[in-house]
PDB file of N, CA and C in Angstrom:
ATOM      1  N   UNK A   1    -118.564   2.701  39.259  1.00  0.00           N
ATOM      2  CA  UNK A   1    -118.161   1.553  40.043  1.00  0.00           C
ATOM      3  C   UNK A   1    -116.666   1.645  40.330  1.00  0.00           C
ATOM      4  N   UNK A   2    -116.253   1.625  41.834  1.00  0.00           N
ATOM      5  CA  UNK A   2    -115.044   1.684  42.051  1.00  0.00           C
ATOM      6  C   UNK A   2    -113.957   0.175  41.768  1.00  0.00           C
ATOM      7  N   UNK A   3    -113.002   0.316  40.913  1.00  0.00           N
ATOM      8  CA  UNK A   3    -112.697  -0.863  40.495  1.00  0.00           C
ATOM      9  C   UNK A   3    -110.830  -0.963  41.170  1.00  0.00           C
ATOM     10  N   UNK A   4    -111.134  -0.096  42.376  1.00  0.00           N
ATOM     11  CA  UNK A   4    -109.089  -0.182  42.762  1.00  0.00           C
ATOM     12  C   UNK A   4    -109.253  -1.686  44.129  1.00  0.00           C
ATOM     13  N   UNK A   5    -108.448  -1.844  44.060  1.00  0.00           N
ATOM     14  CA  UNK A   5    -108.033  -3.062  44.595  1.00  0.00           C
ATOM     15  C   UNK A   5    -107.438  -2.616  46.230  1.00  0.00           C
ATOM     16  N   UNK A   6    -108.034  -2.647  47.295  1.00  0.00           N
ATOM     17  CA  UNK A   6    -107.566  -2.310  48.200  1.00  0.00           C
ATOM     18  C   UNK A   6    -106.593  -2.607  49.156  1.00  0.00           C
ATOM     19  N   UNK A   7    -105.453  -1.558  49.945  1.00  0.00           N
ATOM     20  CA  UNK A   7    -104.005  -2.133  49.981  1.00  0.00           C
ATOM     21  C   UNK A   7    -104.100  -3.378  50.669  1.00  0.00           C
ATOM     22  N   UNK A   8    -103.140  -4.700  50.538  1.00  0.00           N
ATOM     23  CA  UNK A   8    -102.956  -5.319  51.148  1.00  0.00           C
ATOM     24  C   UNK A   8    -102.734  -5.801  52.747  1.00  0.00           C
ATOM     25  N   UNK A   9    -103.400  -5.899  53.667  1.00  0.00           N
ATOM     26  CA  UNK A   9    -103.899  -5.795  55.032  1.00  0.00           C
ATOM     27  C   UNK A   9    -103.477  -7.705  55.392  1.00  0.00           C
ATOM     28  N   UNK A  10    -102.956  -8.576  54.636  1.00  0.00           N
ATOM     29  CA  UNK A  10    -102.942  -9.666  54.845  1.00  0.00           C
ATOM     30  C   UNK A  10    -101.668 -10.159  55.030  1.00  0.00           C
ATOM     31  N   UNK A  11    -101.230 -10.926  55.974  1.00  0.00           N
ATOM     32  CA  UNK A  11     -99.711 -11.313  55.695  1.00  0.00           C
ATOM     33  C   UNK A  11     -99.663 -12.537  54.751  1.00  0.00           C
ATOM     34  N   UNK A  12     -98.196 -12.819  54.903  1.00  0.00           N
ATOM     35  CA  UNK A  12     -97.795 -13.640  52.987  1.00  0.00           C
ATOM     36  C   UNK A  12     -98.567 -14.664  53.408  1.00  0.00           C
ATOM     37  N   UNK A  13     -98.505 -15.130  54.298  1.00  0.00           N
ATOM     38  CA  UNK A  13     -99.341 -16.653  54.453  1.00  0.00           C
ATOM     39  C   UNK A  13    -100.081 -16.650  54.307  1.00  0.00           C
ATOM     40  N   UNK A  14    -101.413 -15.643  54.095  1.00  0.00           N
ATOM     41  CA  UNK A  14    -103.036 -15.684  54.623  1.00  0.00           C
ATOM     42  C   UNK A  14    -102.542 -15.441  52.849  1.00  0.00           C
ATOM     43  N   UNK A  15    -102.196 -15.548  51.856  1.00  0.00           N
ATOM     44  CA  UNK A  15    -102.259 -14.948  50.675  1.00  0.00           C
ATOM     45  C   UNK A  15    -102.078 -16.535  49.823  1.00  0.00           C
ATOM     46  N   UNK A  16    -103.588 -16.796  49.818  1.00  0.00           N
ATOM     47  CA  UNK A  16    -103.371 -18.229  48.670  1.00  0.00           C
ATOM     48  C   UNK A  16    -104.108 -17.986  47.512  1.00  0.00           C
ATOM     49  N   UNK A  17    -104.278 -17.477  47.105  1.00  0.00           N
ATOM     50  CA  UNK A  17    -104.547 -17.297  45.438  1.00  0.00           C
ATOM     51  C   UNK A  17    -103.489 -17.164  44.539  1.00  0.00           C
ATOM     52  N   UNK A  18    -103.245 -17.784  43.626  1.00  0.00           N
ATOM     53  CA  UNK A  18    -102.159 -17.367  42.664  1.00  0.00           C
ATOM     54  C   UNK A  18    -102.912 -16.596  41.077  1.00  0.00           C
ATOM     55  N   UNK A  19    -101.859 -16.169  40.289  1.00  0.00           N
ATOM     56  CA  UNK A  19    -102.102 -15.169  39.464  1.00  0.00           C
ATOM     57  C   UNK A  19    -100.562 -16.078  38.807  1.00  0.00           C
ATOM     58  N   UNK A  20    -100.953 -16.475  37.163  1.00  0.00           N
ATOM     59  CA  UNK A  20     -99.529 -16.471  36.620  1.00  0.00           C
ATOM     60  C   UNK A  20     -99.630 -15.239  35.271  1.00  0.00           C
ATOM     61  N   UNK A  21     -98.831 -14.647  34.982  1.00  0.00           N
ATOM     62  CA  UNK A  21     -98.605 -13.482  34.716  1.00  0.00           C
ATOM     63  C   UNK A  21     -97.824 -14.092  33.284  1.00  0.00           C
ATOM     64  N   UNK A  22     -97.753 -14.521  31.912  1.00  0.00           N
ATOM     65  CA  UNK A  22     -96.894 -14.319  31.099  1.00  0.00           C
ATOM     66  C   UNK A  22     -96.628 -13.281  30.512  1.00  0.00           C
ATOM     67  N   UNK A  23     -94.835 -13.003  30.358  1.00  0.00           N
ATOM     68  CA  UNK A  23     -93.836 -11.836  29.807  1.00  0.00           C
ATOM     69  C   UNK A  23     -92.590 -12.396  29.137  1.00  0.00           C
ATOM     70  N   UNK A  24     -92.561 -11.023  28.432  1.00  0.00           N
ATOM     71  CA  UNK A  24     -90.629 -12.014  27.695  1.00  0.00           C
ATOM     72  C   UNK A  24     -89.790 -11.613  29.324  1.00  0.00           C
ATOM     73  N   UNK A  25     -88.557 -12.493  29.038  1.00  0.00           N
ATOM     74  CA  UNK A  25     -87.268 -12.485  29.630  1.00  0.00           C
ATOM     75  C   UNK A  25     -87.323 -11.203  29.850  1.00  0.00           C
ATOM     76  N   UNK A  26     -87.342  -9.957  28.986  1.00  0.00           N
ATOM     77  CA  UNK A  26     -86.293  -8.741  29.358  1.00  0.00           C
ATOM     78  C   UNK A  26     -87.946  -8.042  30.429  1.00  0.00           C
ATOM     79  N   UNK A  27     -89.078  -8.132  30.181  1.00  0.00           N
ATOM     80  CA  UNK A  27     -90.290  -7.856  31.079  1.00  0.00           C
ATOM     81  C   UNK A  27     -89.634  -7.926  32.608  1.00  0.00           C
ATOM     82  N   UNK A  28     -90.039  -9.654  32.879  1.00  0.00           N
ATOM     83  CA  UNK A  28     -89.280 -10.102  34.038  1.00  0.00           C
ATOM     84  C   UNK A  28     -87.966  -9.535  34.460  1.00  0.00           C
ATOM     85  N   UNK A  29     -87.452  -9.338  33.887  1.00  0.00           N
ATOM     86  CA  UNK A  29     -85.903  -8.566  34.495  1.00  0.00           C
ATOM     87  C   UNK A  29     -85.998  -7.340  34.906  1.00  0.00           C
ATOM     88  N   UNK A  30     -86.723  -6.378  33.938  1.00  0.00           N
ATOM     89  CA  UNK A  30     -87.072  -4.944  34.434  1.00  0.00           C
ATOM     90  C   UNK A  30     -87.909  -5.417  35.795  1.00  0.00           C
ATOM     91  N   UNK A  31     -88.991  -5.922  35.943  1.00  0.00           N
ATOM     92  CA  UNK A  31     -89.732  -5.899  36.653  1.00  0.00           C
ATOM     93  C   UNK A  31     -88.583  -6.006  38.115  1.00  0.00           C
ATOM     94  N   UNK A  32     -87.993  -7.124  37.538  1.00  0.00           N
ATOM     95  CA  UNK A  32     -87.144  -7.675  38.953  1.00  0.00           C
ATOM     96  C   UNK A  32     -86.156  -6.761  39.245  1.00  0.00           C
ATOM     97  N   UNK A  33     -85.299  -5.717  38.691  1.00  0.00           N
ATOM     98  CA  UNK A  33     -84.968  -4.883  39.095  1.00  0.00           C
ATOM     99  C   UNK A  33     -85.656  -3.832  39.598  1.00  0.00           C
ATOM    100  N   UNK A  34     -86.455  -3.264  39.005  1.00  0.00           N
ATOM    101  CA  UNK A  34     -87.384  -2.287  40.106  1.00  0.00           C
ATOM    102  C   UNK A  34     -87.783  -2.213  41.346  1.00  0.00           C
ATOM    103  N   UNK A  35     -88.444  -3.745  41.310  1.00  0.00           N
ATOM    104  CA  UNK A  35     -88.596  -4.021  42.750  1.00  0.00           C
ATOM    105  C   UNK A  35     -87.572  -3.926  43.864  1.00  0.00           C
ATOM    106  N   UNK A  36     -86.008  -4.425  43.148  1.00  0.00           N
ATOM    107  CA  UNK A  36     -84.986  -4.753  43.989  1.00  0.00           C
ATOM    108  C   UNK A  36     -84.900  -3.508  44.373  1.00  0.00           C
ATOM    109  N   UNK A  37     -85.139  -1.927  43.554  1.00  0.00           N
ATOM    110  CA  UNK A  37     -84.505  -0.619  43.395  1.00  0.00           C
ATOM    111  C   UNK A  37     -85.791  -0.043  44.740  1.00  0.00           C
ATOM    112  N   UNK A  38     -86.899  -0.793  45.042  1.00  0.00           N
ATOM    113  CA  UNK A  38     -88.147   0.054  45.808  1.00  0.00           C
ATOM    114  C   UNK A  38     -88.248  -0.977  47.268  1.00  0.00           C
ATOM    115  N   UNK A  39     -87.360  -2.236  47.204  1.00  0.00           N
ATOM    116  CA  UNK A  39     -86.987  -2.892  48.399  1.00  0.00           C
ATOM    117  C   UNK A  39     -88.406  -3.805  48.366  1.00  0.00           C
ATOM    118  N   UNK A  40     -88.858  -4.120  47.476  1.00  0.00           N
ATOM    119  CA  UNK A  40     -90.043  -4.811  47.839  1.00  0.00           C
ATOM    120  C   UNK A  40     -90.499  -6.435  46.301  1.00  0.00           C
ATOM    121  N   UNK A  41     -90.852  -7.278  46.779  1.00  0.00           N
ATOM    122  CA  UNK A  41     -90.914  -8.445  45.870  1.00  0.00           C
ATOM    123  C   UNK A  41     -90.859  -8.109  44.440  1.00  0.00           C
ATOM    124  N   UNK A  42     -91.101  -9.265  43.367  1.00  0.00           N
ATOM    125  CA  UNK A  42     -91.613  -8.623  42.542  1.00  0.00           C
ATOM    126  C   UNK A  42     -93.441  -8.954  42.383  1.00  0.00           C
ATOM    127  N   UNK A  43     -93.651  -9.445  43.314  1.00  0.00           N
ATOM    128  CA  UNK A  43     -95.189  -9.563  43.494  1.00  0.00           C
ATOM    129  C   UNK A  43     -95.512  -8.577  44.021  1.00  0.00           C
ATOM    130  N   UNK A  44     -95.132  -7.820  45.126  1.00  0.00           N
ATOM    131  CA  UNK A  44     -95.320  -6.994  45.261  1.00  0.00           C
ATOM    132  C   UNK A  44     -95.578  -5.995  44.926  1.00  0.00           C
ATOM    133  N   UNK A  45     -94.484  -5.405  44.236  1.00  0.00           N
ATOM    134  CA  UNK A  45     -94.719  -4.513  43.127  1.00  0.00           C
ATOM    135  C   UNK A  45     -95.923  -4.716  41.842  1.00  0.00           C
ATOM    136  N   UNK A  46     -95.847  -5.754  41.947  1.00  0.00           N
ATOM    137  CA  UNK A  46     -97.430  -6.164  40.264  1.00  0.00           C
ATOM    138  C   UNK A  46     -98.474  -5.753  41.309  1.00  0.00           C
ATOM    139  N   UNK A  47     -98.831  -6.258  42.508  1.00  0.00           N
ATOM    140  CA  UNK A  47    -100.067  -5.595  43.217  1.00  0.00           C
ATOM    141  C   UNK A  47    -100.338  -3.946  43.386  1.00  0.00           C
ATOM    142  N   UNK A  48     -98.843  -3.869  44.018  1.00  0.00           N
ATOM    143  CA  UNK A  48     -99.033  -2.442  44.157  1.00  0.00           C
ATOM    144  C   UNK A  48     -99.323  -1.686  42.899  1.00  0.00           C
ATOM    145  N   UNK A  49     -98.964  -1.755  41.329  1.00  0.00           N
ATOM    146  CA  UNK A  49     -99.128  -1.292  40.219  1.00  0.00           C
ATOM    147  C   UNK A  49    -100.429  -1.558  40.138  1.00  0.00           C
ATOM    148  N   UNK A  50    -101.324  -2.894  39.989  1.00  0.00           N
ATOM    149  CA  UNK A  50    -102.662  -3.266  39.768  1.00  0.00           C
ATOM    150  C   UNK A  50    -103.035  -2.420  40.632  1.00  0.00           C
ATOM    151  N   UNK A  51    -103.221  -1.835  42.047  1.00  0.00           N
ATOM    152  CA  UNK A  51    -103.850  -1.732  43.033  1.00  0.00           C
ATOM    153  C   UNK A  51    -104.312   0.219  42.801  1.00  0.00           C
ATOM    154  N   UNK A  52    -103.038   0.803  42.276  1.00  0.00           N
ATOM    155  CA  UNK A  52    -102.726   1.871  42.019  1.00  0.00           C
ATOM    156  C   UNK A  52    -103.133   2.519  40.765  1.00  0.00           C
ATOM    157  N   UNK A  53    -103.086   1.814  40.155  1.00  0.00           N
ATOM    158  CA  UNK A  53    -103.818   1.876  38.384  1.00  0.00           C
ATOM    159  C   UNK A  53    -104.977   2.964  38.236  1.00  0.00           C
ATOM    160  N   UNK A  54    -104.709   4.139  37.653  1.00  0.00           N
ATOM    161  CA  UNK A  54    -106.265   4.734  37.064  1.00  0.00           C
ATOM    162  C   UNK A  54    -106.286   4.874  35.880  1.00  0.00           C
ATOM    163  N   UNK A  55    -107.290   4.072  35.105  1.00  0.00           N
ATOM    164  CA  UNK A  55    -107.487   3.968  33.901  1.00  0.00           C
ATOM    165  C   UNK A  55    -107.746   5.730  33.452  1.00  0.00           C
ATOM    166  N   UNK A  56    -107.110   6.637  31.826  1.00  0.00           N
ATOM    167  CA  UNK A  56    -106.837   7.654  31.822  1.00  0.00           C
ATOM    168  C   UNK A  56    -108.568   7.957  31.517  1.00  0.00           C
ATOM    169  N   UNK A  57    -109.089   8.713  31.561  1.00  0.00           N
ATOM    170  CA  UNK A  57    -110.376   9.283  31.465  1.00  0.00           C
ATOM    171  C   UNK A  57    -110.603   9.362  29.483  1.00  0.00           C
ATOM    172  N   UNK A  58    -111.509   9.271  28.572  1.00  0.00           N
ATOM    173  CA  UNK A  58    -111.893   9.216  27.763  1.00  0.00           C
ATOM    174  C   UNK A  58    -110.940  10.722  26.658  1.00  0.00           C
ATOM    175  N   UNK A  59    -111.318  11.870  27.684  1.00  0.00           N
ATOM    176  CA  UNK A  59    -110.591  13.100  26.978  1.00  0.00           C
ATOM    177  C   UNK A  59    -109.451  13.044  26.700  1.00  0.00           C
ATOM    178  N   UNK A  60    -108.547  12.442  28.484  1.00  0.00           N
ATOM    179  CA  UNK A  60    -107.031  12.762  28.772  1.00  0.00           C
ATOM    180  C   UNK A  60    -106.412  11.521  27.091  1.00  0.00           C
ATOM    181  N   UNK A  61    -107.454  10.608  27.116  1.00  0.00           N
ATOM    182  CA  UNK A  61    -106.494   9.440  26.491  1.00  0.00           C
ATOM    183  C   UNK A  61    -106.758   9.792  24.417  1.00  0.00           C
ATOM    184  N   UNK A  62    -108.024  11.108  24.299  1.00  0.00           N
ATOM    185  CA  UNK A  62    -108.144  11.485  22.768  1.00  0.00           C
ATOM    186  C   UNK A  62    -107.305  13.016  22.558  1.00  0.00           C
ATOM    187  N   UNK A  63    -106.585  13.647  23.795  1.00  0.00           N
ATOM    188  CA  UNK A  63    -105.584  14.562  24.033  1.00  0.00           C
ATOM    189  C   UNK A  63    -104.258  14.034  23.624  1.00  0.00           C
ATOM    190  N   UNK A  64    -103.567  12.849  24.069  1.00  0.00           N
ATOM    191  CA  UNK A  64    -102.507  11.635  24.320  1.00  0.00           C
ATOM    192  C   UNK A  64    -102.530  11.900  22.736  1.00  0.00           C
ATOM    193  N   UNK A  65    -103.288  11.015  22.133  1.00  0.00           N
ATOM    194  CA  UNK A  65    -103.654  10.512  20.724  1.00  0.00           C
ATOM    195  C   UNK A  65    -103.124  11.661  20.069  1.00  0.00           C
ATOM    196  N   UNK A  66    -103.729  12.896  20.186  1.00  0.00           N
ATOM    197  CA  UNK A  66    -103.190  13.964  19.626  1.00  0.00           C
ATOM    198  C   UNK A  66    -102.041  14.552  19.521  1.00  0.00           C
ATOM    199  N   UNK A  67    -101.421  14.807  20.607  1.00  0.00           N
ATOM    200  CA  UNK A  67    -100.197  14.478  21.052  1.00  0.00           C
ATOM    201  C   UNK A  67     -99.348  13.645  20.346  1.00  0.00           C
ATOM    202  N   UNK A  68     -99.671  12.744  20.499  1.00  0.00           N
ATOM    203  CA  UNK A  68     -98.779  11.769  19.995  1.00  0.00           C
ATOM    204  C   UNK A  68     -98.727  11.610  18.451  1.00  0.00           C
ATOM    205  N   UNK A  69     -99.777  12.008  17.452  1.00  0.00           N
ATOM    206  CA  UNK A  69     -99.602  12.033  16.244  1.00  0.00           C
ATOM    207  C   UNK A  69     -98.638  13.403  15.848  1.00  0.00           C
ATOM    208  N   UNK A  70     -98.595  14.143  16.800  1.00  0.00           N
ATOM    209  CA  UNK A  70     -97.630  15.699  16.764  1.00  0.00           C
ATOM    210  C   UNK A  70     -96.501  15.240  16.703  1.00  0.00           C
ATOM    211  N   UNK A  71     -96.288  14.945  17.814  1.00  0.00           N
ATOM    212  CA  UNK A  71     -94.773  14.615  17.773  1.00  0.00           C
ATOM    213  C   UNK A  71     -94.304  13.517  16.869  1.00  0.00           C
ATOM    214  N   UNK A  72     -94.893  12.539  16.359  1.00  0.00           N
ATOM    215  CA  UNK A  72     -94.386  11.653  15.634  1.00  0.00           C
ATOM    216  C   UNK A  72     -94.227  12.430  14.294  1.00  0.00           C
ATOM    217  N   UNK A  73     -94.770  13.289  13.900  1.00  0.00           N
ATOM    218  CA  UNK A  73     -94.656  14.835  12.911  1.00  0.00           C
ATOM    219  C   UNK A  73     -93.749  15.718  13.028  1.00  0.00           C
ATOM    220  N   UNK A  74     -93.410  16.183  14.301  1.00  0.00           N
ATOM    221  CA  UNK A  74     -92.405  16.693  14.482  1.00  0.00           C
ATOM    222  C   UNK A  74     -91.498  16.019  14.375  1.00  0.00           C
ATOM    223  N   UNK A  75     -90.891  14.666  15.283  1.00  0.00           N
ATOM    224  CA  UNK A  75     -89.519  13.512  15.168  1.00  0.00           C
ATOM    225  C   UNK A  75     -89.629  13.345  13.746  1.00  0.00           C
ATOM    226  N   UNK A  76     -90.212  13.178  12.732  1.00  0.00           N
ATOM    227  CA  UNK A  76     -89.837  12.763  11.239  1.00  0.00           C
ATOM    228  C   UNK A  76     -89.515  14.044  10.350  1.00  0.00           C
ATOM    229  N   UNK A  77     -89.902  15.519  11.302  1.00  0.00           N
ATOM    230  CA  UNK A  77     -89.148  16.224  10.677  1.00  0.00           C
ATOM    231  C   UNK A  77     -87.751  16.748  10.976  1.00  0.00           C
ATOM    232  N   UNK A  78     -87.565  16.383  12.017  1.00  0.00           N
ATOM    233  CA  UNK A  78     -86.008  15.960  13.002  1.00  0.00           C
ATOM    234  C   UNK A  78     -85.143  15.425  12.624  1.00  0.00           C
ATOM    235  N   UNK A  79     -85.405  14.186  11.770  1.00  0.00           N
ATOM    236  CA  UNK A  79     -85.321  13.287  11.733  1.00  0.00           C
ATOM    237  C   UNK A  79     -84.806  13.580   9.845  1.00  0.00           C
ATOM    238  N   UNK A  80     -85.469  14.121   9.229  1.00  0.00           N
ATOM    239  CA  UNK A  80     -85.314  14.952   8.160  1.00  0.00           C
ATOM    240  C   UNK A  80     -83.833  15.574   7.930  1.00  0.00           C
ATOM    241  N   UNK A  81     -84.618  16.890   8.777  1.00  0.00           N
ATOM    242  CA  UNK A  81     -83.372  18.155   8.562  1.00  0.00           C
ATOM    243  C   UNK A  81     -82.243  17.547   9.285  1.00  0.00           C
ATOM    244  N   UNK A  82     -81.687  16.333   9.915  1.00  0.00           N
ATOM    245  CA  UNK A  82     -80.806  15.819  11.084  1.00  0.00           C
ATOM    246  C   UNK A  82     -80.013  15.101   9.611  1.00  0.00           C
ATOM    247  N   UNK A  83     -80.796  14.428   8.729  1.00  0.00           N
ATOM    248  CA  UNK A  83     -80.158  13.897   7.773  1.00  0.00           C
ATOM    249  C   UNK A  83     -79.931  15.034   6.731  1.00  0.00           C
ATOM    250  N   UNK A  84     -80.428  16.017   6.097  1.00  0.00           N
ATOM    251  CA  UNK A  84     -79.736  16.988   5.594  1.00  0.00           C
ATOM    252  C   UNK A  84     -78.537  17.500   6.017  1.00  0.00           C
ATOM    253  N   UNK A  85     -78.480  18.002   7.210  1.00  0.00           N
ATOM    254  CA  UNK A  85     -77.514  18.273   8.409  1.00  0.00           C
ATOM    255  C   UNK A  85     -76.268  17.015   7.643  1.00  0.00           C
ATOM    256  N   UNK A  86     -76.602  16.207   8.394  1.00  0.00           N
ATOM    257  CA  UNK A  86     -75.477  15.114   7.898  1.00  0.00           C
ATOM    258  C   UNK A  86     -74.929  15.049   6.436  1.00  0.00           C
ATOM    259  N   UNK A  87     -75.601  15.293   5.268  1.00  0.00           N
ATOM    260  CA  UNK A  87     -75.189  14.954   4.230  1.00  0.00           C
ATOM    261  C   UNK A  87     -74.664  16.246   3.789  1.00  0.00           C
ATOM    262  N   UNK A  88     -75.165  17.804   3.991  1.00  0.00           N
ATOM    263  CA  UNK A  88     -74.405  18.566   4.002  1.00  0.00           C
ATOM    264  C   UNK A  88     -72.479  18.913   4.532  1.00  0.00           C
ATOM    265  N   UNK A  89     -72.893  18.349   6.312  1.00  0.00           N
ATOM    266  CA  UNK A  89     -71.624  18.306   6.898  1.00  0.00           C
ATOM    267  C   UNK A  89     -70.418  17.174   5.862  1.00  0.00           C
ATOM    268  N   UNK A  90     -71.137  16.046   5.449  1.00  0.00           N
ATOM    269  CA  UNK A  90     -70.489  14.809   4.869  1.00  0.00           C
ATOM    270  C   UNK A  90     -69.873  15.227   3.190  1.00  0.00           C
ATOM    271  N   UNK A  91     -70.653  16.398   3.030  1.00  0.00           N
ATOM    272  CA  UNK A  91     -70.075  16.818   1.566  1.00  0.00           C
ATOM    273  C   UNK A  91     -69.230  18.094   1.695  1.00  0.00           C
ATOM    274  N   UNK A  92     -69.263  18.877   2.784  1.00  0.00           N
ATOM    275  CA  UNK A  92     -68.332  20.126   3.268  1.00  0.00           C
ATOM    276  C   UNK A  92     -66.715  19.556   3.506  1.00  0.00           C
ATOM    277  N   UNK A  93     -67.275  17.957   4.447  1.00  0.00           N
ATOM    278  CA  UNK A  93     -65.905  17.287   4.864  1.00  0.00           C
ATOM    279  C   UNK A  93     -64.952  16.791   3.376  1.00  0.00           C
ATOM    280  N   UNK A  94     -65.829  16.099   2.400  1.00  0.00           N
ATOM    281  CA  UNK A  94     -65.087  15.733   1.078  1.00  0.00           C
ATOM    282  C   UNK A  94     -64.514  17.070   0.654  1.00  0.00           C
ATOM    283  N   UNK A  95     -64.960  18.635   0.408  1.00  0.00           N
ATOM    284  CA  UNK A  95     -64.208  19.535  -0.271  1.00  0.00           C
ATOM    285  C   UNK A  95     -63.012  19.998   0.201  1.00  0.00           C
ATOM    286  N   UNK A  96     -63.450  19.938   2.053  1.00  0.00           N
ATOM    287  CA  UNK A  96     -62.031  20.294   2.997  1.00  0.00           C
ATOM    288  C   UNK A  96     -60.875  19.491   2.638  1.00  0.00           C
ATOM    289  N   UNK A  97     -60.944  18.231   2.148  1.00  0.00           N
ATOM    290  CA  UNK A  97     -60.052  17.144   2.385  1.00  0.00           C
ATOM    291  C   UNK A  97     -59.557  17.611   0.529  1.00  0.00           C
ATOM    292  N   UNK A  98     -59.886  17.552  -0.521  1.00  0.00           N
ATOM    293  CA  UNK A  98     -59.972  18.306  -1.686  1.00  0.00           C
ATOM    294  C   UNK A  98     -58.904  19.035  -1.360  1.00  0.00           C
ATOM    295  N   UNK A  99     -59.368  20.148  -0.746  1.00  0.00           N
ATOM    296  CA  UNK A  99     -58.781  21.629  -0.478  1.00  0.00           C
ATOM    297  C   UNK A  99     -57.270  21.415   0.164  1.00  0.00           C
ATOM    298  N   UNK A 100     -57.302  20.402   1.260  1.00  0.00           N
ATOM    299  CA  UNK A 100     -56.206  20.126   1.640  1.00  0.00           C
ATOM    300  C   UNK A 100     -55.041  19.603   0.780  1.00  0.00           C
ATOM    301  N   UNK A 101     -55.751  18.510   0.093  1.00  0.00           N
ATOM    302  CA  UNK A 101     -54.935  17.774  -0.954  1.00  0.00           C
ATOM    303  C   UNK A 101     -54.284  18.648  -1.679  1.00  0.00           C
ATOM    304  N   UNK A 102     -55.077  19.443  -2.242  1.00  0.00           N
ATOM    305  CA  UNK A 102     -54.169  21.001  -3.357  1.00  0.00           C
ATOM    306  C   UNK A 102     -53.701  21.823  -2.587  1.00  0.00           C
ATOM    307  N   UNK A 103     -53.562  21.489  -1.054  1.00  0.00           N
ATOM    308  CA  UNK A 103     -52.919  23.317  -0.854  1.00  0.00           C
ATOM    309  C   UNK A 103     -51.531  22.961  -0.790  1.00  0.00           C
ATOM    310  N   UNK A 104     -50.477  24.070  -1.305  1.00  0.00           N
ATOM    311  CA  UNK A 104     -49.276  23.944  -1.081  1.00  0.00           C
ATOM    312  C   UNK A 104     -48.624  23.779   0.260  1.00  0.00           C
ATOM    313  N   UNK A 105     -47.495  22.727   0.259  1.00  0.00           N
ATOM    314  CA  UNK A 105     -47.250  22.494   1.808  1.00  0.00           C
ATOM    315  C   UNK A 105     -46.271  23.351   2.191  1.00  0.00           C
TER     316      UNK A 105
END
């Protein structure tokens, strides 16, 4: 069953149905900049997104999943060696400063 919403063919007036949409503050703001950035409402833009929408297919979205448990495996080992990194550099910097203190001037 085809479920896309076909483009809008109506002008603003012939358009009386409303839709209220709740979002936080920072939602609405992105939204409202985008639109400003593509020259078009921000209703506009929510249709055109609804209208455009393909839900990801069953595989593409247990691929994603996979994916995404990787990398969250990889970033925590990043995330790891990034803090070794640091506490190494942070204990090299205390001996330099050491070293300085004793060297003859």
């Amino acid at each position: 069953m085809d479920m896309t919403i076909p483009p809008a063919v109506i002008s603003p007036a012939g358009m009386t149905s409303r839709m209220v949409v709740m979002m936080t503050p920072d939602d609405k703001r992105a939204i409202e900049a985008r639109a400003r950035t593509q020259g078009v409402t921000p209703s506009e833009l929510i249709r055109r997104a609804a209208r455009d929408y393909t839900p990801l297919d069953p595989a593409q979205e247990s691929a994603l999943a996979v994916l995404a448990d990787e990398l969250e495996h990889v970033v925590a080992g990043i995330r790891h060696d990034l803090g070794s990194a640091l506490d190494d550099f942070a204990a090299h910097r205390a001996e330099m400063a050491v070293l300085k203190a004793s060297a003859p001037a």
